[in-house]
Protein backbone atom coordinates (compact mmCIF):
# COMPACT_ATOMS: atom_id res chain seq x y z
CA UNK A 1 93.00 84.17 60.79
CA UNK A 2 89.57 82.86 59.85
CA UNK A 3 86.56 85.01 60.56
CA UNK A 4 84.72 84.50 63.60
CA UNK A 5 81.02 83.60 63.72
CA UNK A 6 79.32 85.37 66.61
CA UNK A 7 77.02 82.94 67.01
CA UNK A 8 79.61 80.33 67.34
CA UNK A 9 82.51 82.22 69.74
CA UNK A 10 82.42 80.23 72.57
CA UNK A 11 82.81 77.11 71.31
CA UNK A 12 83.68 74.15 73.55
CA UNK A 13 87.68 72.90 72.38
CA UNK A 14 87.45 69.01 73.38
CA UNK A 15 91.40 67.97 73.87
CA UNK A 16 92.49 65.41 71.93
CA UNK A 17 92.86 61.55 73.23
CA UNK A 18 95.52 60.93 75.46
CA UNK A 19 97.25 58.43 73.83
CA UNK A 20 97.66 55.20 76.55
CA UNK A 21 100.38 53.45 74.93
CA UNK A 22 102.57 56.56 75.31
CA UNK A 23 101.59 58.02 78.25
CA UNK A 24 101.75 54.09 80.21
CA UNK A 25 105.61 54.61 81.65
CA UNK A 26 105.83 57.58 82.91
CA UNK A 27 107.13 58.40 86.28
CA UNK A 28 110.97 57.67 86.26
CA UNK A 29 111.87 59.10 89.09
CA UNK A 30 109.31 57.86 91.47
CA UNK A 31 109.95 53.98 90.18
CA UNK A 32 113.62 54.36 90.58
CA UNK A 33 112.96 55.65 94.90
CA UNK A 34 110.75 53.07 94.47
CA UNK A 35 113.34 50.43 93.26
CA UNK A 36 115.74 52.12 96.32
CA UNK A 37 113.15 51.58 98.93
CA UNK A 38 112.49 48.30 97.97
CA UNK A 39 116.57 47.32 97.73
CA UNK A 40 117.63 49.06 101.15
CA UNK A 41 114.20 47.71 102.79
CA UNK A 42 113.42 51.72 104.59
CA UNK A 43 110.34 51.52 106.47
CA UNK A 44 109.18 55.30 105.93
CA UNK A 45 110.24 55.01 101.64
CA UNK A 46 107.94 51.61 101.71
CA UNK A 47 105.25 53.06 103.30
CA UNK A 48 105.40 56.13 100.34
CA UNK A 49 106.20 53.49 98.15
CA UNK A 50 102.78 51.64 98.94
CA UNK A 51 100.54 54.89 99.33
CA UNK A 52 102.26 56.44 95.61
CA UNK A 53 101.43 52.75 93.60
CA UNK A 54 98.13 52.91 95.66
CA UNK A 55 97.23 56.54 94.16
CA UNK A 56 98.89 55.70 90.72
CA UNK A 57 96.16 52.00 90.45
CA UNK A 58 92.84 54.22 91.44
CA UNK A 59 93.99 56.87 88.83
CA UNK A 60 94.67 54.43 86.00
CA UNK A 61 93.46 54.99 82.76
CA UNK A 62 93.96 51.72 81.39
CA UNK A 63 93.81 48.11 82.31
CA UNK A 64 97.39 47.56 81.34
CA UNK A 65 98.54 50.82 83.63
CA UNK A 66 96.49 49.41 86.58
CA UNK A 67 98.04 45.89 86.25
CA UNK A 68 101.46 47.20 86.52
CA UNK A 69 101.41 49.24 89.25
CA UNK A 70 99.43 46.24 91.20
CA UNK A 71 102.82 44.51 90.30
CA UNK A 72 104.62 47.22 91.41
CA UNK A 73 102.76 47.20 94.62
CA UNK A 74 102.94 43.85 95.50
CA UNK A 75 106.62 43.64 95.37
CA UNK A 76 106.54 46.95 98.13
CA UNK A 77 104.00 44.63 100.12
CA UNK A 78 106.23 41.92 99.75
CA UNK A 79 109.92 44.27 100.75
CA UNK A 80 107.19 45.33 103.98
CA UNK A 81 106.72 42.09 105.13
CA UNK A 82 110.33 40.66 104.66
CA UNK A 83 111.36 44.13 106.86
């Protein structure tokens, strides 16, 4: 173990990047009672459905994660109105 500097102990540790392109599908579980709510058209699962993509597109880190769970979302709107 290296020496410590005690001037320097209480350093800040800054993680490193979170890496977009792996992080982007994540989730299984959630798209596939997505994907179920969608197929058997259940009011209450929709209504989840709508408020999880809705959470998931204000917490996006990245263009390309916000633009797929607007897709997502739009096909729940659409399953809603077809209902």
């Amino acid at each position: 173990m290296a020496p410590v500097d005690p001037l320097r102990r209480h350093e800040i540790v800054v993680p490193p990047p979170v890496d977009a392109e792996r992080t982007f599908m994540t989730r299984f579980k959630e798209l596939r009672r997505i994907e179920a709510a969608i197929e058997h058209r259940d009011q209450a699962q929709l209504r989840w459905a709508a408020e999880f993509c809705r959470t998931r597109i204000l917490n996006a880190r990245t263009k390309r994660a916000e633009a797929h769970w607007r897709r997502i979302a739009k096909r729940v709107h659409a399953a809603t109105d077809q209902a």
